[in-house]
N, C-alpha and C. Protein backbone atom coordinates (compact mmCIF):
# COMPACT_ATOMS: atom_id res chain seq x y z
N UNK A 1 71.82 66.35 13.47
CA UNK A 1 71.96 67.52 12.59
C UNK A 1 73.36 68.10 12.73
N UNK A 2 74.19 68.41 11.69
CA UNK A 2 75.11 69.15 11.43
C UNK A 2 75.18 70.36 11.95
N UNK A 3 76.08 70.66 12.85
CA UNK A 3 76.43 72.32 12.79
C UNK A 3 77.94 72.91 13.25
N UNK A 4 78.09 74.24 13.05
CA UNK A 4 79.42 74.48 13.84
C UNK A 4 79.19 74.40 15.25
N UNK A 5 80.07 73.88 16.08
CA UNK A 5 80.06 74.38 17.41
C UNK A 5 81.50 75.43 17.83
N UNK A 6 80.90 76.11 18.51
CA UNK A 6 81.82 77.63 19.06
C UNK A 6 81.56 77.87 20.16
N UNK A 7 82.19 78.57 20.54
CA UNK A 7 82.34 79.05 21.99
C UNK A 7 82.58 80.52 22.14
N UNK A 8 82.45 81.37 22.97
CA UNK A 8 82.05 83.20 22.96
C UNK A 8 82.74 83.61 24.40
N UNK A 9 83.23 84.64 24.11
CA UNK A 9 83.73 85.38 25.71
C UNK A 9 82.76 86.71 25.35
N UNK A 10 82.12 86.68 26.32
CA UNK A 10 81.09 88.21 26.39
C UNK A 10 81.62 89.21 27.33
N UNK A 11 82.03 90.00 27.19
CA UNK A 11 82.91 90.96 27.94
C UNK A 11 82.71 92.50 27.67
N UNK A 12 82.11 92.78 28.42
CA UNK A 12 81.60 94.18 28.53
C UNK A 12 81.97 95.22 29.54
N UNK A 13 82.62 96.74 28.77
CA UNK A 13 83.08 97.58 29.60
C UNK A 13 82.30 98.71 29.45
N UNK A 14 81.92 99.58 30.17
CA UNK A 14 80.73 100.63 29.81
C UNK A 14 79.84 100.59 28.82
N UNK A 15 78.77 99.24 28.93
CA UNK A 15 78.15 99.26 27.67
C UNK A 15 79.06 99.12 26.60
N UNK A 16 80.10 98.64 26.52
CA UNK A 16 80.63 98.22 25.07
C UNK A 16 80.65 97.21 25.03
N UNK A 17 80.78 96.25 24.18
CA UNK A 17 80.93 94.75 23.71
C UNK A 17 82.52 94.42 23.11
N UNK A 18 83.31 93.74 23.24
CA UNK A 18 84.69 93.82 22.52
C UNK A 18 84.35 92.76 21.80
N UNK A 19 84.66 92.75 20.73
CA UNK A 19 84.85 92.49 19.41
C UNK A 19 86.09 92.49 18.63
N UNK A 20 85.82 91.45 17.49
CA UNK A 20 87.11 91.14 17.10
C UNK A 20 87.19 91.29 15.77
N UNK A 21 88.20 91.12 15.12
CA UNK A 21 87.59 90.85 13.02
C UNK A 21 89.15 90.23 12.43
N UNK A 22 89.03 89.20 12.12
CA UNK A 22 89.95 88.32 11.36
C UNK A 22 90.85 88.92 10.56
N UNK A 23 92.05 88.60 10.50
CA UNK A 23 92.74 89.10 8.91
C UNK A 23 92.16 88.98 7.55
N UNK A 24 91.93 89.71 6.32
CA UNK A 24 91.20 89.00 5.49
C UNK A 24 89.84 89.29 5.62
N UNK A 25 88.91 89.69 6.73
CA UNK A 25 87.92 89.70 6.76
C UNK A 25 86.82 90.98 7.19
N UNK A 26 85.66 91.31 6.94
CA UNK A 26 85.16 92.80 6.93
C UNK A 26 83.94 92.84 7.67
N UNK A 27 83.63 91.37 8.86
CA UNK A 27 82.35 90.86 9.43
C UNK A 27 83.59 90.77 11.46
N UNK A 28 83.05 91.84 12.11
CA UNK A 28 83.39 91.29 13.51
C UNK A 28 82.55 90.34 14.28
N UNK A 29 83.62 89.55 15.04
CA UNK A 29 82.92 88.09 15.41
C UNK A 29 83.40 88.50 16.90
N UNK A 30 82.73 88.09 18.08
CA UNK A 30 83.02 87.53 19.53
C UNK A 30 84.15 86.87 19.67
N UNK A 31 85.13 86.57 20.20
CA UNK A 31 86.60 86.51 20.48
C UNK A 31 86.12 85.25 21.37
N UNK A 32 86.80 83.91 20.27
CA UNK A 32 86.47 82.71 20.68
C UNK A 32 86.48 81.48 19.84
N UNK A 33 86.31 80.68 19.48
CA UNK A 33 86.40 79.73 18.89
C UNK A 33 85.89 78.33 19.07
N UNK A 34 86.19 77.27 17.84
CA UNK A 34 85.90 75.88 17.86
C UNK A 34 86.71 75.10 18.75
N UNK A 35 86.04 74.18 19.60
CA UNK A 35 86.65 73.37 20.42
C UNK A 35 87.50 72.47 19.57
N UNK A 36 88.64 72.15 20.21
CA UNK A 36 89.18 70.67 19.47
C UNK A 36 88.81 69.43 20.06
N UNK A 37 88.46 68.42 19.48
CA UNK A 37 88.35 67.16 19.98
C UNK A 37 88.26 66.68 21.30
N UNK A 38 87.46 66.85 22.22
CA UNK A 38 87.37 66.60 23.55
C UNK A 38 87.36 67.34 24.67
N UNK A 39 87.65 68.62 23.89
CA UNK A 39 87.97 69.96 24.91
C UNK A 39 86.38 69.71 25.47
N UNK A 40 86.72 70.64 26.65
CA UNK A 40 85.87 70.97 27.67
C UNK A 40 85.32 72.53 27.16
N UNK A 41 84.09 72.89 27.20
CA UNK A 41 84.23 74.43 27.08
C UNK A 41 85.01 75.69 27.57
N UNK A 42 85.66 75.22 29.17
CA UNK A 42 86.46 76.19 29.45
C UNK A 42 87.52 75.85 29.43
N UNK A 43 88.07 74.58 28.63
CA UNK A 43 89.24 74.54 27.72
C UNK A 43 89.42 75.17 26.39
N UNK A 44 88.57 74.81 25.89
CA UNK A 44 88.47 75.40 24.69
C UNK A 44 88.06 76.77 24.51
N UNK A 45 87.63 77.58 25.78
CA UNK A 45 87.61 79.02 25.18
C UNK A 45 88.70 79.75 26.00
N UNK A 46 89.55 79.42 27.16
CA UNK A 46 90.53 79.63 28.02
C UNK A 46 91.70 79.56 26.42
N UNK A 47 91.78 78.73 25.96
CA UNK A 47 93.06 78.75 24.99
C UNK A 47 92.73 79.36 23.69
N UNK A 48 91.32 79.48 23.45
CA UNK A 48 90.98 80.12 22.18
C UNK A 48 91.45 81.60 22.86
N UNK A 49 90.79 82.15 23.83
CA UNK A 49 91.01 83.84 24.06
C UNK A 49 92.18 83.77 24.17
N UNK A 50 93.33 83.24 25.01
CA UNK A 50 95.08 83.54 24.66
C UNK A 50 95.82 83.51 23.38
N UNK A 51 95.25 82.81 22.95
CA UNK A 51 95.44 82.48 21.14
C UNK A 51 95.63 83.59 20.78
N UNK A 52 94.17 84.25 20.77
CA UNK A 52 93.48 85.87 19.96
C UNK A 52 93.59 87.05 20.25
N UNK A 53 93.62 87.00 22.14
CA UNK A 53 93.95 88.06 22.35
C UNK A 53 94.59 87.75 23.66
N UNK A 54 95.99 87.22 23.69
CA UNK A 54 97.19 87.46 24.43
C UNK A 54 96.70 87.29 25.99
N UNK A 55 95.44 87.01 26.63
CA UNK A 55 95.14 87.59 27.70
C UNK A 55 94.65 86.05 28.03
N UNK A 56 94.96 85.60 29.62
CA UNK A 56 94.59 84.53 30.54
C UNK A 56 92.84 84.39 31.23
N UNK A 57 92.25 83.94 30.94
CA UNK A 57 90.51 84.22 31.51
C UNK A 57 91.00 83.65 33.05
N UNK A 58 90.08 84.25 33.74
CA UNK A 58 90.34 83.44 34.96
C UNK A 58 89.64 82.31 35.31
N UNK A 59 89.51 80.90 35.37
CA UNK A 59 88.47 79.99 35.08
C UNK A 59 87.58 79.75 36.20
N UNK A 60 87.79 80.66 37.45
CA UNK A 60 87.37 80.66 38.27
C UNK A 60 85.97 81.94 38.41
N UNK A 61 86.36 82.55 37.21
CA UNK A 61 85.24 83.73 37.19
C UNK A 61 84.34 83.28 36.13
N UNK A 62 84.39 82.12 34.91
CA UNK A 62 83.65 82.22 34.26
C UNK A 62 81.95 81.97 34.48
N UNK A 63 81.48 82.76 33.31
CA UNK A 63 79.77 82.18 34.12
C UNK A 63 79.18 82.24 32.94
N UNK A 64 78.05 81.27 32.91
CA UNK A 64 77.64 80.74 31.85
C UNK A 64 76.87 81.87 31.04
N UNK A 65 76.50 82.32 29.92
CA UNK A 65 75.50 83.78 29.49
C UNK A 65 74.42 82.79 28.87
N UNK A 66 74.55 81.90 27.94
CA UNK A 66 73.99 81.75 26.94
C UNK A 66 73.98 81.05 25.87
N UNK A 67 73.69 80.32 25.34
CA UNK A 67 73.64 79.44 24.03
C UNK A 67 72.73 79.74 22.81
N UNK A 68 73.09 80.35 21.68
CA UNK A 68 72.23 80.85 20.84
C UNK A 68 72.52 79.95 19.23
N UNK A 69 71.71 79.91 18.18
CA UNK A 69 72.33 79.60 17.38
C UNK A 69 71.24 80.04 16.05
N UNK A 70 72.02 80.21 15.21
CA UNK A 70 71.75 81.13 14.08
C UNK A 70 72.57 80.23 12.75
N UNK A 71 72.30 80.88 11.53
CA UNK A 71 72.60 80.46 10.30
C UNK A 71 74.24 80.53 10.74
N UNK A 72 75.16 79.93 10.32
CA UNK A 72 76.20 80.00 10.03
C UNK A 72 77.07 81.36 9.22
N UNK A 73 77.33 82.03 9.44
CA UNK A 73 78.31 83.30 8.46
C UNK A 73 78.87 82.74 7.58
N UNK A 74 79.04 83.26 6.14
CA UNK A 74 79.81 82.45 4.90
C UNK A 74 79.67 80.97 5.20
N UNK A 75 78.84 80.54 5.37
CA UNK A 75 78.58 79.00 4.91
C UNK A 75 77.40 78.85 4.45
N UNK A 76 77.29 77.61 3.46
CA UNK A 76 76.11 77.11 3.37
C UNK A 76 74.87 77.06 3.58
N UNK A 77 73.57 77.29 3.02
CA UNK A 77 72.55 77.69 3.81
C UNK A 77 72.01 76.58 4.77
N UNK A 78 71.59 76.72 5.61
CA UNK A 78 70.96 75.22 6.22
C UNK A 78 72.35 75.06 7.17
N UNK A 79 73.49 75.69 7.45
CA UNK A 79 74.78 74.98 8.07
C UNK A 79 74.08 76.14 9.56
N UNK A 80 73.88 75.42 10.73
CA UNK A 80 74.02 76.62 12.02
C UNK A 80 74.78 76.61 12.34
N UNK A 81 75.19 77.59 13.54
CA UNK A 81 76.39 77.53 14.35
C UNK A 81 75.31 77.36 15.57
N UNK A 82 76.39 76.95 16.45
CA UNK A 82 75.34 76.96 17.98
C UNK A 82 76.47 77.48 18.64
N UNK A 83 76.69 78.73 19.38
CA UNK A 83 77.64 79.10 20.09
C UNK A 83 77.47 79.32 21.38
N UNK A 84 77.98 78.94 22.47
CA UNK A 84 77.76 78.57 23.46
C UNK A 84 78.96 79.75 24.53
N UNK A 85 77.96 80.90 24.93
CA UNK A 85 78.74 81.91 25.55
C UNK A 85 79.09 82.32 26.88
N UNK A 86 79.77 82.60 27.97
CA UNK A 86 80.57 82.91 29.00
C UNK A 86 81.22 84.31 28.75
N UNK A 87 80.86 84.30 29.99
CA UNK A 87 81.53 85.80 30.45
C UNK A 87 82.63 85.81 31.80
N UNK A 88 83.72 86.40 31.67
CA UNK A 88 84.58 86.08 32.36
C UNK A 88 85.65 87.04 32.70
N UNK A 89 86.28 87.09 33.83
CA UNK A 89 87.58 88.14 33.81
C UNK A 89 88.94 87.51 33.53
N UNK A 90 89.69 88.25 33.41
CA UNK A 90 91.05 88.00 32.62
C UNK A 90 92.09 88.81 33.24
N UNK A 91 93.27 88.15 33.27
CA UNK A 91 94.47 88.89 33.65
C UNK A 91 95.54 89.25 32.32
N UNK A 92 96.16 90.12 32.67
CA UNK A 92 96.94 90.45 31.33
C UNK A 92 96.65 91.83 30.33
N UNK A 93 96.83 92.17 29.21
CA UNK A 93 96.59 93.25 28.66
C UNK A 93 96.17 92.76 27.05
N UNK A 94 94.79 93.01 26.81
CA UNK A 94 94.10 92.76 25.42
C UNK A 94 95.32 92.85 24.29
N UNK A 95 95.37 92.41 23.38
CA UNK A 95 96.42 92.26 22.24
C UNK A 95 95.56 91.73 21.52
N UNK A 96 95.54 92.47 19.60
CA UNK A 96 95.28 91.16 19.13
C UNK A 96 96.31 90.59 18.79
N UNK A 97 96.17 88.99 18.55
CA UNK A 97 96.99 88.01 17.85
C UNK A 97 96.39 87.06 17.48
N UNK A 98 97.63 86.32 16.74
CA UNK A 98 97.37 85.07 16.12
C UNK A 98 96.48 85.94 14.60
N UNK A 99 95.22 85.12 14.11
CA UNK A 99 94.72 85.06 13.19
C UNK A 99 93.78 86.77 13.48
N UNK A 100 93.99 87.11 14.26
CA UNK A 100 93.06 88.48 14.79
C UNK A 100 94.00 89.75 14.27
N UNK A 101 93.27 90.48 13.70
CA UNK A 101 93.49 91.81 12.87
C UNK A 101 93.28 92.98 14.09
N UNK A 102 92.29 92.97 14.31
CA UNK A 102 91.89 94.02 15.09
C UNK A 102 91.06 93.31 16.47
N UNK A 103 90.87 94.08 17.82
CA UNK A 103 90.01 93.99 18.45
C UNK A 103 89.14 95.58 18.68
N UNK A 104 87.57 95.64 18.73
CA UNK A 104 86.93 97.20 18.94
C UNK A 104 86.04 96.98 20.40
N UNK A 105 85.55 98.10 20.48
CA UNK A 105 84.53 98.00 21.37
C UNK A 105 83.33 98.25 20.93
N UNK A 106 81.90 97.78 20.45
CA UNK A 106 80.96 97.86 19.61
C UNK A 106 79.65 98.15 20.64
N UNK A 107 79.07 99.02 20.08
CA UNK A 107 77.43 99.30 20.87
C UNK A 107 76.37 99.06 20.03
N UNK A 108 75.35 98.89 20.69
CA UNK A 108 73.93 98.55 19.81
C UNK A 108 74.29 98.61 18.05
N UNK A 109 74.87 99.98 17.94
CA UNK A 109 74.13 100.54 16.75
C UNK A 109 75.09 99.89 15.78
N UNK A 110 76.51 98.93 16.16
CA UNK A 110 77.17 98.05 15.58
C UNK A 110 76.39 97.38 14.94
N UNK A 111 75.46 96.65 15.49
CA UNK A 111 75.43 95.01 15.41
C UNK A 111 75.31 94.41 13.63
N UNK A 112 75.03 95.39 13.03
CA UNK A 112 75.27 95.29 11.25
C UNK A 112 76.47 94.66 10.84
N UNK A 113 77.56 95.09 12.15
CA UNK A 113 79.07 95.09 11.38
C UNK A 113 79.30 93.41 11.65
N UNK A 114 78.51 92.79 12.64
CA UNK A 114 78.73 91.51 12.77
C UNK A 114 77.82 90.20 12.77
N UNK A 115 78.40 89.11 12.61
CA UNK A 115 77.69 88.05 12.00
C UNK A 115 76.16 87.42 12.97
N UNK A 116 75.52 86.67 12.13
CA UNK A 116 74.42 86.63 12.38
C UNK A 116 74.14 85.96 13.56
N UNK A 117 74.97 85.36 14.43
CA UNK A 117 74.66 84.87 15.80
C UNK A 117 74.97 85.92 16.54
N UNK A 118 76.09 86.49 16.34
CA UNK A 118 76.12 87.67 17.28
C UNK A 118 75.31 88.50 17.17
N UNK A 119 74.32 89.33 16.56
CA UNK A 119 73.43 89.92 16.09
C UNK A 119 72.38 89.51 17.08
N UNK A 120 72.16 88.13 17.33
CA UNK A 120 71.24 87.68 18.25
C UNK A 120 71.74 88.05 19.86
N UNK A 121 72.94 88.03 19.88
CA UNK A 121 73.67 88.15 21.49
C UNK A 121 73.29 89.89 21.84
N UNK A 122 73.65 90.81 20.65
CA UNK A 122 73.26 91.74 20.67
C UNK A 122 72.29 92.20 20.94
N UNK A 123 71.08 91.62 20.43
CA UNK A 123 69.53 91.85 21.28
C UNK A 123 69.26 91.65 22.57
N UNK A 124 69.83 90.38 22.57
CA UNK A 124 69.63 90.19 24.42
C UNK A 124 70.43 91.22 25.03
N UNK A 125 71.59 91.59 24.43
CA UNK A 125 72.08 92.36 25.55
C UNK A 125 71.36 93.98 25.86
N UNK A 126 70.89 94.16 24.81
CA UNK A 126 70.10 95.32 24.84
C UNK A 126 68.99 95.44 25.58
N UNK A 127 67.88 94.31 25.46
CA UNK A 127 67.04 93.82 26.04
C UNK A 127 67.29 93.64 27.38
N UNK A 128 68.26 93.58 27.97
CA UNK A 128 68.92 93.36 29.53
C UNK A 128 69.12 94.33 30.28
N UNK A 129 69.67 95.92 29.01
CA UNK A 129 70.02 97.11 29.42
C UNK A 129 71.54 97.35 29.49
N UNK A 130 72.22 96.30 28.84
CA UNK A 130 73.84 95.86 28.98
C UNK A 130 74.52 96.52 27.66
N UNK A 131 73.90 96.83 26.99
CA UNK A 131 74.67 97.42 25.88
C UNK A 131 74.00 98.70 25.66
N UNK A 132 75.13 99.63 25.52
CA UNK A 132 74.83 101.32 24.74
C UNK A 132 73.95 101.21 23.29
């Protein structure tokens, strides 16, 4: 079966969630991305988060959260994503860049503003007691 594969940095500061939202775009997504060709997951999300937001993960802190997968955002019906999430610390100072417009900090009562896998990350985290 066809789907996107992605990758997620879950990063939470007082009950907030950081969040991101594309140039061009009006849906915030988890700060992270598609692997390229052979990447490893903590290749591919170590260079996706410097990409987006200027900042080094430490690969020594990452830890696994979760694998969820949901309809795809603006695609096709029937297309999933399966995004595969980590939580991790970082050295450096948040920036957005690259293709990133903005980064926020989002609580429960967000989860409208963003796409339909994250929406799912959002429950669990609530469900855990991890999000405002």
């Amino acid at each position: 079966m066809q789907y996107i594969d992605k990758l997620a940095w879950i990063y939470l500061v007082d009950q907030h969630i950081l969040s991101t939202r594309s140039k061009g775009k009006d849906t915030y997504y988890f700060p992270g991305g598609k692997r390229e060709l052979g990447e490893s997951d903590q290749a591919a999300l170590l260079r996706e988060i410097k990409e987006e937001l200027s900042v080094d993960l430490q690969p020594e802190t990452l830890q696994f959260f979760g694998q969820f997968e949901a309809q795809a955002h603006g695609q096709v019906h029937g297309l999933p994503i399966k995004m595969t999430c980590y939580t991790a610390e970082f050295q450096g100072e948040i920036e957005a860049a690259s293709e990133i417009d903005e980064f926020v900090w989002l609580t429960y009562k967000d989860k409208e503003l963003c796409s339909p896998v994250d929406q799912l990350i959002f429950d669990v985290l609530q469900e855990r007691g991890l999000l405002a």
